[in-house]
C-alpha atoms as a PDB file:
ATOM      1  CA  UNK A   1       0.000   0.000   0.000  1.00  0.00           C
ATOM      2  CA  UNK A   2       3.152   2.221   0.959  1.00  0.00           C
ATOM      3  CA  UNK A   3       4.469   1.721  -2.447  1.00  0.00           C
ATOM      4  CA  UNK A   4       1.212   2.081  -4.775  1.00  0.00           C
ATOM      5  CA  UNK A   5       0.614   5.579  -2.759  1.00  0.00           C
ATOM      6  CA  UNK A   6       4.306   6.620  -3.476  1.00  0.00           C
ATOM      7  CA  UNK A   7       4.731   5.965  -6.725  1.00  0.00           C
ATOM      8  CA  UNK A   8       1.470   5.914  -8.385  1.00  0.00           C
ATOM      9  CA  UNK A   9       0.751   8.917 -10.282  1.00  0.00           C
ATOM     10  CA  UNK A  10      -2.862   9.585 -11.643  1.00  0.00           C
ATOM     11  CA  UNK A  11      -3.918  11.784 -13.274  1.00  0.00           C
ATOM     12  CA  UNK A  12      -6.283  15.292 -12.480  1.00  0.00           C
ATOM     13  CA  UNK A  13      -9.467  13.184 -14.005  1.00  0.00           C
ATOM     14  CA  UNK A  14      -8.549  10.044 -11.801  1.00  0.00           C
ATOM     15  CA  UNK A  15      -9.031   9.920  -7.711  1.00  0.00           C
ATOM     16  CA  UNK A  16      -8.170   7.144  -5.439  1.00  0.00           C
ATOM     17  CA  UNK A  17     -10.440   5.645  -3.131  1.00  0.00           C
ATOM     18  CA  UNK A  18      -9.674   2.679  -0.741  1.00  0.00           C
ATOM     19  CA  UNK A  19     -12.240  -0.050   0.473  1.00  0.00           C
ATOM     20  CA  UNK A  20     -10.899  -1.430   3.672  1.00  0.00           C
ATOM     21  CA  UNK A  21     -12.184  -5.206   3.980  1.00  0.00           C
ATOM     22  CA  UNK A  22     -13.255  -7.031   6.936  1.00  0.00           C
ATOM     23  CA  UNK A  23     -10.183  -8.169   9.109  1.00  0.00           C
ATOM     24  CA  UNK A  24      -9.824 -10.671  11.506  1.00  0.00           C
ATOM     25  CA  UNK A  25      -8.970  -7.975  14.728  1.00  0.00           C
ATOM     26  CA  UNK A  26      -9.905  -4.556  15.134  1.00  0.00           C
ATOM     27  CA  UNK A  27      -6.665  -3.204  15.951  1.00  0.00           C
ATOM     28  CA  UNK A  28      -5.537  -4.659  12.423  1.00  0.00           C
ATOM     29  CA  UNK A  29      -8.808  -2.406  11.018  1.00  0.00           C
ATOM     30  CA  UNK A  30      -7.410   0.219  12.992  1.00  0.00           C
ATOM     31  CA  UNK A  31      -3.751   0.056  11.700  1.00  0.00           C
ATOM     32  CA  UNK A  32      -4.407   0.233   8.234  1.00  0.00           C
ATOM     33  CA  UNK A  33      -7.282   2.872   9.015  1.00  0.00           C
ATOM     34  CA  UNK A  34      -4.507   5.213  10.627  1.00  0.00           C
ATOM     35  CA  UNK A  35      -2.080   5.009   7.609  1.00  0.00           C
ATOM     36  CA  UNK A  36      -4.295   6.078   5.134  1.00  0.00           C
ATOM     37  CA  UNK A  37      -5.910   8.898   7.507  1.00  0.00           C
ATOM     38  CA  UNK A  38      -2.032   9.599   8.165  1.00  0.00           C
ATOM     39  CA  UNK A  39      -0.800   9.864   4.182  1.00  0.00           C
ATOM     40  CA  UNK A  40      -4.559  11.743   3.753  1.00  0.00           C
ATOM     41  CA  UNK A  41      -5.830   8.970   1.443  1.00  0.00           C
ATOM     42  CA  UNK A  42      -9.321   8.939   1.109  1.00  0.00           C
ATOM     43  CA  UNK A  43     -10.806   5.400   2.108  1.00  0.00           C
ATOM     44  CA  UNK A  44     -14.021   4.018   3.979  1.00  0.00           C
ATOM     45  CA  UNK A  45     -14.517   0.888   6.042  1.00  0.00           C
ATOM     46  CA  UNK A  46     -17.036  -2.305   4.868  1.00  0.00           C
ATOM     47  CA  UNK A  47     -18.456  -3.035   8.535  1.00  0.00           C
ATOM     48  CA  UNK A  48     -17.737  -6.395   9.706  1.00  0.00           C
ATOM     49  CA  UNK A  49     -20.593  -8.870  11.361  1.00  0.00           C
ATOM     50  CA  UNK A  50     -19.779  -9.292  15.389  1.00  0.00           C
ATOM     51  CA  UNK A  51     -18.738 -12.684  15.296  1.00  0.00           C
ATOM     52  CA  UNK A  52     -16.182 -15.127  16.281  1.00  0.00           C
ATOM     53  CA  UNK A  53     -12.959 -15.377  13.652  1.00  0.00           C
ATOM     54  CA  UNK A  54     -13.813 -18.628  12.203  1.00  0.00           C
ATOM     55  CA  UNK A  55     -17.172 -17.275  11.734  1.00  0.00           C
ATOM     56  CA  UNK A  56     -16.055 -14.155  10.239  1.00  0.00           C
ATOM     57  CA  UNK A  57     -13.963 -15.805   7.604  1.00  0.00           C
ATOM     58  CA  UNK A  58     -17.107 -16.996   6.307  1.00  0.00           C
ATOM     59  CA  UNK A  59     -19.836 -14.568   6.910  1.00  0.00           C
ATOM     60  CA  UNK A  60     -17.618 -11.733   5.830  1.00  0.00           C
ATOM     61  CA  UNK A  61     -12.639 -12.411   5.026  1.00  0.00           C
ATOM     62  CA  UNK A  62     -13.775 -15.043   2.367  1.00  0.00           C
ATOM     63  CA  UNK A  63     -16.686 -13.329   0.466  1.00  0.00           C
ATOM     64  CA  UNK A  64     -14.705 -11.035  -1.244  1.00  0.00           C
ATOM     65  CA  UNK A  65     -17.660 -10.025  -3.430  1.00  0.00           C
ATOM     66  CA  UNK A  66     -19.300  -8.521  -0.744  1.00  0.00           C
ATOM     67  CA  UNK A  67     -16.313  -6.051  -0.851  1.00  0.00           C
ATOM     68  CA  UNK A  68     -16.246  -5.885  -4.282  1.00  0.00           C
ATOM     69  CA  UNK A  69     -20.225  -4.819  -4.307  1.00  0.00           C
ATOM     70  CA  UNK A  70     -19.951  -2.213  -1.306  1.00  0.00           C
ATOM     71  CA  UNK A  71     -17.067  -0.639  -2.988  1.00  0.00           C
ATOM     72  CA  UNK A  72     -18.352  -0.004  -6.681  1.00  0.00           C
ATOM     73  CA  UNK A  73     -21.587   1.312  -4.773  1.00  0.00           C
ATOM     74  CA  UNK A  74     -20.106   3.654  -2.405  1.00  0.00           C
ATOM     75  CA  UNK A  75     -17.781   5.080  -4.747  1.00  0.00           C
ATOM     76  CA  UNK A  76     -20.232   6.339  -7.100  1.00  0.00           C
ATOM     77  CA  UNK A  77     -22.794   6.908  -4.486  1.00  0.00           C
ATOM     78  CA  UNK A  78     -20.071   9.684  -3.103  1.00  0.00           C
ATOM     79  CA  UNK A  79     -18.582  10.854  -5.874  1.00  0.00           C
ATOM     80  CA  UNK A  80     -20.950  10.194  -8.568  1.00  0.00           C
ATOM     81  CA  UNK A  81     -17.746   9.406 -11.422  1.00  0.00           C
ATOM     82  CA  UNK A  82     -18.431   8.505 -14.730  1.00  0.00           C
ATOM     83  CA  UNK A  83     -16.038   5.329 -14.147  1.00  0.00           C
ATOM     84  CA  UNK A  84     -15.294   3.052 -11.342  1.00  0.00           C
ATOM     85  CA  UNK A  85     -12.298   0.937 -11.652  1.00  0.00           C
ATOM     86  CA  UNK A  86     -11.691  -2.023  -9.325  1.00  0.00           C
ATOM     87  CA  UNK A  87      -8.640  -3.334  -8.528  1.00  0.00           C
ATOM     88  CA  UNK A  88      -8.499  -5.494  -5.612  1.00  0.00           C
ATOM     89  CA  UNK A  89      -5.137  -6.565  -4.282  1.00  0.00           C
ATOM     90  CA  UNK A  90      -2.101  -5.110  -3.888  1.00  0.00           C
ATOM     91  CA  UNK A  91      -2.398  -3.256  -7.735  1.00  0.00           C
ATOM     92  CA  UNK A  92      -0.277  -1.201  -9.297  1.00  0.00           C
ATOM     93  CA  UNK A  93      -0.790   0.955 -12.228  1.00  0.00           C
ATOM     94  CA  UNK A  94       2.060   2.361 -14.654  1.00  0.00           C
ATOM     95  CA  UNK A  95       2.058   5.848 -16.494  1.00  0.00           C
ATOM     96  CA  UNK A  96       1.726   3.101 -19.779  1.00  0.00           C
ATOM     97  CA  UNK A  97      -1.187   0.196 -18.044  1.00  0.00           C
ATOM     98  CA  UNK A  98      -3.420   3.548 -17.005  1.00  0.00           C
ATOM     99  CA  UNK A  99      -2.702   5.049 -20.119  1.00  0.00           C
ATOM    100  CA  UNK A 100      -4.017   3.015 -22.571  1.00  0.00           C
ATOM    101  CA  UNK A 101      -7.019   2.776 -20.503  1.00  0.00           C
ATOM    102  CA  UNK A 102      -7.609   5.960 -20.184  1.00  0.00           C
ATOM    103  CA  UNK A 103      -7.050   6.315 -24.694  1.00  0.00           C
ATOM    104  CA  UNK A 104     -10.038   3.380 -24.358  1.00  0.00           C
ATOM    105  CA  UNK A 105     -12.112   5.919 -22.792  1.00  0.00           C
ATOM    106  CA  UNK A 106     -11.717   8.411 -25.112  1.00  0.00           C
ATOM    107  CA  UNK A 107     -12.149   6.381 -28.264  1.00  0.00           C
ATOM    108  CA  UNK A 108     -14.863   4.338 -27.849  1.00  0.00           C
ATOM    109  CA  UNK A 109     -18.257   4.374 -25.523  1.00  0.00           C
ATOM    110  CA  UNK A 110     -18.119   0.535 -23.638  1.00  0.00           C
ATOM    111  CA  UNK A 111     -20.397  -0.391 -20.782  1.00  0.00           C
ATOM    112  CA  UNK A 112     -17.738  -2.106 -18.606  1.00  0.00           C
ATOM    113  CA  UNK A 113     -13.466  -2.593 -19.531  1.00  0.00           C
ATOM    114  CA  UNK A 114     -11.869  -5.533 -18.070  1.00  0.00           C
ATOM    115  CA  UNK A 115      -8.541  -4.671 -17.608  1.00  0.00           C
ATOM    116  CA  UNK A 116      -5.533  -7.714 -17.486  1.00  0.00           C
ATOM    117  CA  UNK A 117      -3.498  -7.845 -14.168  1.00  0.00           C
ATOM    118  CA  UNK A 118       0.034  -9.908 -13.426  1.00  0.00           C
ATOM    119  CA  UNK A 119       1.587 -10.872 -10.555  1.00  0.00           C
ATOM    120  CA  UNK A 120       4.899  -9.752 -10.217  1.00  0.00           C
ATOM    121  CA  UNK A 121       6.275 -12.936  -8.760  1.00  0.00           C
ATOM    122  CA  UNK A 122      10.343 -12.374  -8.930  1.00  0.00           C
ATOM    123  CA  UNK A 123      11.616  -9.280  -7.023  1.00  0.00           C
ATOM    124  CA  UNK A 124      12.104  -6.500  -9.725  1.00  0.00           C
ATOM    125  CA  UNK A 125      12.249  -2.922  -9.311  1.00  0.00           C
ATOM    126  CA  UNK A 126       9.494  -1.306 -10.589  1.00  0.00           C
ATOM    127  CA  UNK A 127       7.917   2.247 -10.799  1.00  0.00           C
ATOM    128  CA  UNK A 128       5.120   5.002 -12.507  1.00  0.00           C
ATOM    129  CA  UNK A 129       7.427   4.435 -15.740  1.00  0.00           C
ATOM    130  CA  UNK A 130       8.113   0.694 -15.884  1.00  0.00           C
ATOM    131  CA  UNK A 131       6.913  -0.563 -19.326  1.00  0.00           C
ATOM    132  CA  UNK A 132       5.258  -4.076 -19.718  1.00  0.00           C
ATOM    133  CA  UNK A 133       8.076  -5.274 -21.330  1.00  0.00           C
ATOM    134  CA  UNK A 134      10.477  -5.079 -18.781  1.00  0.00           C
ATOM    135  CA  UNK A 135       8.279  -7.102 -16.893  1.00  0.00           C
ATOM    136  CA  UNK A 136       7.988 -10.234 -19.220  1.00  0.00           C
ATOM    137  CA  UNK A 137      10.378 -12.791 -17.618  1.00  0.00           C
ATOM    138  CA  UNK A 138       9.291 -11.785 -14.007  1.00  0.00           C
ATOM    139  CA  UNK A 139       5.305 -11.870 -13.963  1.00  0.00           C
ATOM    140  CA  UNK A 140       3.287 -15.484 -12.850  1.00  0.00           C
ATOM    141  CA  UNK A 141       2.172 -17.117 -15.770  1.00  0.00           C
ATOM    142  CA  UNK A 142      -1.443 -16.728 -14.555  1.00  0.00           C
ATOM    143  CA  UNK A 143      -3.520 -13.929 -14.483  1.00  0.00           C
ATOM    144  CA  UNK A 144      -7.062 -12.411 -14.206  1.00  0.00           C
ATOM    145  CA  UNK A 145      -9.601  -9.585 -15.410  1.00  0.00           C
ATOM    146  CA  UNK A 146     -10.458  -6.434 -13.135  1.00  0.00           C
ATOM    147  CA  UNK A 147     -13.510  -4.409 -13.799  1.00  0.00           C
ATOM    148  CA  UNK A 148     -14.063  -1.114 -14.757  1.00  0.00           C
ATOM    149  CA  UNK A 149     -18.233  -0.512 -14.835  1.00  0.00           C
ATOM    150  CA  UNK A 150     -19.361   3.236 -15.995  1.00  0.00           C
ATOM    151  CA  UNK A 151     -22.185   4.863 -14.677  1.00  0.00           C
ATOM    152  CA  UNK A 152     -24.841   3.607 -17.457  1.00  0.00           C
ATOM    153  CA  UNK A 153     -23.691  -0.200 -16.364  1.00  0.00           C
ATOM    154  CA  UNK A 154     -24.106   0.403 -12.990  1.00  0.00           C
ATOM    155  CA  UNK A 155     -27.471   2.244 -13.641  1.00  0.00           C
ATOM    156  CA  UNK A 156     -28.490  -0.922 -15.269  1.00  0.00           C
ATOM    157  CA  UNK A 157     -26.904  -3.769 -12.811  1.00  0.00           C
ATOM    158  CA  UNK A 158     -27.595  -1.812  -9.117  1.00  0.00           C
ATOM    159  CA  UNK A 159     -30.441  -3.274  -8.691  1.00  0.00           C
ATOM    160  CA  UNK A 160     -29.279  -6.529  -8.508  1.00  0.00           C
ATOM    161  CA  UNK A 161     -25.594  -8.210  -6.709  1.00  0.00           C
ATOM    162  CA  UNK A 162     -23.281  -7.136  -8.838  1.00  0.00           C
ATOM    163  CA  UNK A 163     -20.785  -9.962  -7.957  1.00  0.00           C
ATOM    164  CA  UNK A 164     -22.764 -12.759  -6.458  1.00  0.00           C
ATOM    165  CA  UNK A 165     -21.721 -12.336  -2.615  1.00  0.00           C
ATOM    166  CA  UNK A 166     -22.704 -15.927  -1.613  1.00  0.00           C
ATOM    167  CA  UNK A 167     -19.816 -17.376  -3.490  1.00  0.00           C
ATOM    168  CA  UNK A 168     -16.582 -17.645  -1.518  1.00  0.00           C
ATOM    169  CA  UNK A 169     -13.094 -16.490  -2.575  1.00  0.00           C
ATOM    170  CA  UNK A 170     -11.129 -18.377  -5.077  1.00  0.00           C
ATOM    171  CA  UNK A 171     -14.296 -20.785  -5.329  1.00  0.00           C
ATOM    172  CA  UNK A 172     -14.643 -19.796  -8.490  1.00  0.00           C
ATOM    173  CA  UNK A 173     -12.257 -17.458 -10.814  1.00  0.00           C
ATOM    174  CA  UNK A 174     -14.985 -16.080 -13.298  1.00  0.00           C
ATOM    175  CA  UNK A 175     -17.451 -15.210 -10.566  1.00  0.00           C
ATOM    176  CA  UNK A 176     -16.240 -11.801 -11.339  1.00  0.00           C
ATOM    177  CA  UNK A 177     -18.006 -11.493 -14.004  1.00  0.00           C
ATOM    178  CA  UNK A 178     -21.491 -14.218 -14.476  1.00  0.00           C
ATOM    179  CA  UNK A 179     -23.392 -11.158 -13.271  1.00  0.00           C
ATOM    180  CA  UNK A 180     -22.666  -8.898 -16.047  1.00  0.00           C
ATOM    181  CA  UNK A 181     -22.166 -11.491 -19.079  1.00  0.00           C
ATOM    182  CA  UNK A 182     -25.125 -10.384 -20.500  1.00  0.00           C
ATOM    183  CA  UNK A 183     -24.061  -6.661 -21.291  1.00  0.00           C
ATOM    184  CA  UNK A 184     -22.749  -6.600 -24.973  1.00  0.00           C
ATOM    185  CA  UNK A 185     -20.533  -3.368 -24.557  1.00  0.00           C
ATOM    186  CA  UNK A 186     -17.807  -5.024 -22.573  1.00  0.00           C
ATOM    187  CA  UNK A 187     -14.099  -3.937 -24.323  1.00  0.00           C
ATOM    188  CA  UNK A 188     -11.553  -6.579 -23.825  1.00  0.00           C
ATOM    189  CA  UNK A 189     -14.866  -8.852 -23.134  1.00  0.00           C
ATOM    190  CA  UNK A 190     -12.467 -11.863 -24.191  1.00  0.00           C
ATOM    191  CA  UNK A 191     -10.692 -11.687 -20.866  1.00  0.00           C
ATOM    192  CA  UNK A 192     -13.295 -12.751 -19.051  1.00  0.00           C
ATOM    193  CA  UNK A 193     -12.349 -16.877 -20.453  1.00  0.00           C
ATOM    194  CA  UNK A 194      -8.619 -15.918 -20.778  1.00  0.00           C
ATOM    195  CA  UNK A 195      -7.395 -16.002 -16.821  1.00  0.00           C
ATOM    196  CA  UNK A 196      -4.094 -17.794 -17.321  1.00  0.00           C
ATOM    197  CA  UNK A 197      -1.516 -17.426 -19.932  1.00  0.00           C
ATOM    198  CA  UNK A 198       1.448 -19.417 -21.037  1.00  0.00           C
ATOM    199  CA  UNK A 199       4.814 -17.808 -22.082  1.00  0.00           C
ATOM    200  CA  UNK A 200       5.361 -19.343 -25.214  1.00  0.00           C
ATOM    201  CA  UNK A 201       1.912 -17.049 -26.426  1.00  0.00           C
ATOM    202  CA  UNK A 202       4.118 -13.771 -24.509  1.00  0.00           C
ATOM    203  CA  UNK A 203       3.318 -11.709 -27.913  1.00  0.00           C
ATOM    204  CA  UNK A 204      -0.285 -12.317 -27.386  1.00  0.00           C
ATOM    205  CA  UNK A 205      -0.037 -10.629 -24.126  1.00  0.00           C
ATOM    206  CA  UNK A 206       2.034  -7.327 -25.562  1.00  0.00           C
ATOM    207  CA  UNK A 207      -1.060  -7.633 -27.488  1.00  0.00           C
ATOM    208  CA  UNK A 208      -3.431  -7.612 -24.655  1.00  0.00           C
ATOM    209  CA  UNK A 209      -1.703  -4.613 -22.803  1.00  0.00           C
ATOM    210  CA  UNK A 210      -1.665  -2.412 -25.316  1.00  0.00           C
ATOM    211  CA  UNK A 211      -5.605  -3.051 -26.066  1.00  0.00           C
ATOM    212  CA  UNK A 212      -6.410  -3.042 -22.807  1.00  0.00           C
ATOM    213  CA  UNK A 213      -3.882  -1.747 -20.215  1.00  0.00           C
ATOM    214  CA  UNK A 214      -2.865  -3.862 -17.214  1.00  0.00           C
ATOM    215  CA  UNK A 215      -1.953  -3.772 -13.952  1.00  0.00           C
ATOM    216  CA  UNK A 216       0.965  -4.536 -11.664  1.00  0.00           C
ATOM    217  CA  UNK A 217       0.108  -7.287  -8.281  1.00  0.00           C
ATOM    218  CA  UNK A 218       3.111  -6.425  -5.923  1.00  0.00           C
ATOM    219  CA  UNK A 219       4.965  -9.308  -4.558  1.00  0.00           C
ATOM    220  CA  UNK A 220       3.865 -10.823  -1.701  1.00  0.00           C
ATOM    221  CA  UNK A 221       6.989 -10.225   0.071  1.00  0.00           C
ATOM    222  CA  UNK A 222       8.454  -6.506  -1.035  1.00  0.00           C
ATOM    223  CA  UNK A 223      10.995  -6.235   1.552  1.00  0.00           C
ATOM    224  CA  UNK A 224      14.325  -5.893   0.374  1.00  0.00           C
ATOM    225  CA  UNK A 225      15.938  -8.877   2.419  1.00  0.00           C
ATOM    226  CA  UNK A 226      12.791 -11.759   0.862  1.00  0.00           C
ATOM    227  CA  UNK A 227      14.224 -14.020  -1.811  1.00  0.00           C
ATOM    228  CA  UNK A 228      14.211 -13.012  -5.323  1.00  0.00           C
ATOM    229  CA  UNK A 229      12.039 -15.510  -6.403  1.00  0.00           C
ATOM    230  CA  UNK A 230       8.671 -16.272  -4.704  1.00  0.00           C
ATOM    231  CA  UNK A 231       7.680 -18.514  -6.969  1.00  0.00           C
ATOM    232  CA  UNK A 232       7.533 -21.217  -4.487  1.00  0.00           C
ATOM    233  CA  UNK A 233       6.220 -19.021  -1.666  1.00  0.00           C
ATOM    234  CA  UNK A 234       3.279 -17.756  -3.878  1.00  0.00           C
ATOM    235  CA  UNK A 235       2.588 -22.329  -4.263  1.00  0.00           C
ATOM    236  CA  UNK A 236       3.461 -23.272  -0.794  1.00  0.00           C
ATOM    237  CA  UNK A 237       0.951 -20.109   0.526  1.00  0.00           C
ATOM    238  CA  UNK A 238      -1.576 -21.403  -2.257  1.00  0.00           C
ATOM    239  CA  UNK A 239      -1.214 -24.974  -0.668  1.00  0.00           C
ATOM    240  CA  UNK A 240      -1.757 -23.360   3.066  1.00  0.00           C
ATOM    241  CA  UNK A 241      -4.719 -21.570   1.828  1.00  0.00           C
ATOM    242  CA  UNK A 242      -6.540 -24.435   0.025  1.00  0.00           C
ATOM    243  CA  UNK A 243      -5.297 -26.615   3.542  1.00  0.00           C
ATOM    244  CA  UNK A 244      -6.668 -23.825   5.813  1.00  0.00           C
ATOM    245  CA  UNK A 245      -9.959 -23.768   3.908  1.00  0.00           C
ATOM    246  CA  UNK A 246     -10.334 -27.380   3.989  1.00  0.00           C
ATOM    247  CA  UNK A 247     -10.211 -27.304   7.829  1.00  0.00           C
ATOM    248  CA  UNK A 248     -12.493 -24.116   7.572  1.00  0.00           C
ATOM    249  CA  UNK A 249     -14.846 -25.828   5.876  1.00  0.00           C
ATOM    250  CA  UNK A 250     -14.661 -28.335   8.251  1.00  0.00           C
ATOM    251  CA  UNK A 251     -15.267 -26.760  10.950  1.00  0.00           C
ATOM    252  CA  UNK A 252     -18.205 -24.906   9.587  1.00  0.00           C
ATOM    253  CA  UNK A 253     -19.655 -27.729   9.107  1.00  0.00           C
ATOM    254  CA  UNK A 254     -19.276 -29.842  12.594  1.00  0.00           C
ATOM    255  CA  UNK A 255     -19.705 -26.797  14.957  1.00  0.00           C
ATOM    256  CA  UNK A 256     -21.084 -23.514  13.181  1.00  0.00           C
ATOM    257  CA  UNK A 257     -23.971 -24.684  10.711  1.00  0.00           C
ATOM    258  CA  UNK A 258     -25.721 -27.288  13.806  1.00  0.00           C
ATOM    259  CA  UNK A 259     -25.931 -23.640  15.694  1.00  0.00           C
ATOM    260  CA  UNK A 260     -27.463 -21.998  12.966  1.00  0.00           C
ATOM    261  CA  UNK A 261     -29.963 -24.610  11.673  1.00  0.00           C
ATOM    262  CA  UNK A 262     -30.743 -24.922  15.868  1.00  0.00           C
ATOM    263  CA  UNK A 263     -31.511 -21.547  15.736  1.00  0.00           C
END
């Protein structure tokens, strides 16, 4: 978050508006709460259900939709934009991934823009004017869509869950978008089956980029003494989060749902 607020440079037409997610402590809520309040970024706070943590994974950590739903709402409930861009995660946009979106806006009229996002999963110094190329040989060869809904979409779709909330997080990778498939106006609409690439199609992605922008997911460990590569960190946490979810689910299921269906 440090980085993306010190190096990121938008433009006069852009803001930047933080959705703080439900944690599992308060004082964690109020840590990140005090940064941004501290660096005078403007954020607000999805409110959290008063439970215990293993229930609040599930009622509120894991449904990241939820988030995703209150935080396309309140932002044009507030400021009333003619574009809402989502990235969730720790994103970074370039001068060159921000520009190209913004050239989208200006030369066509789509509903929604799904814009192409790549971990950065080897240690590589990166800022405002990094170019896609330079990234090539140090992204994850998977990646996935963001959303960027303008205010006609969202005219059309608030009625309804934008992102269906009941599904948990990495349940299901297009979940993203099954509630607005059935908009035509959707530039780079052929991201939405395309969430992993292989390097041998690399020119297909310069390809990509330049139609659609990108954006930059920080490494999970930025600190200057973490390994270079974190390729296996970014499998062995995948293979503690499908383990931890396992004995989630688990335990939803022997102690939390016989309370509910009790009650």
């Amino acid at each position: 978050m440090k980085f993306i607020i010190d190096n990121e440079r938008l433009p006069d037409n852009f803001d930047r508006f933080w959705t703080v997610n439900c944690l599992e402590t308060e004082r964690k809520v109020q840590n990140l709460t005090g940064f941004l309040i501290a660096r005078q970024e403007r954020f607000n706070v999805l409110s959290c259900s008063n439970k215990t943590v293993a229930e609040k994974y599930v009622a509120d950590i894991l449904r990241a939709n939820k988030a995703r739903n209150f935080a396309i709402r309140s932002s044009f409930k507030l400021f009333k934009p003619h574009w809402v861009f989502l990235f969730d995660g720790s994103q970074f946009l370039t001068e060159e991934g921000l520009g190209t979106i913004t050239k989208v806006l200006k030369t066509s009229i789509p509903l929604l823009h799904l814009t192409p996002a790549y971990r950065l999963i080897y240690k590589y110094a990166i800022d405002w004017k990094t170019k896609f190329e330079e990234i090539i040989d140090f992204i994850c060869e998977a990646g996935d869509a963001q959303i960027g809904m303008n205010k006609v979409a969202y005219a059309i779709l608030k009625k309804w869950e934008i992102f269906e909330e009941d599904l948990l997080y990495s349940m299901d990778k297009r979940q993203q978008i099954w509630a607005l498939d059935t908009i035509e106006a959707i530039h780079c609409r052929d991201l939405a089956t395309r969430l992993s690439s292989n390097r041998q199609f690399i020119r297909k992605e310069i390809e990509i980029v330049e139609r659609c922008g990108y954006s930059i997911r920080l490494p999970f460990y930025p600190n200057p003494e973490a390994p270079h590569n974190q390729t296996k960190m970014y499998r062995f946490k995948e293979k503690l989060k499908r383990s931890a979810l396992r004995n989630l689910k688990t335990k939803i299921q022997e102690q939390i749902m016989p309370k509910y269906e009790n009650d």
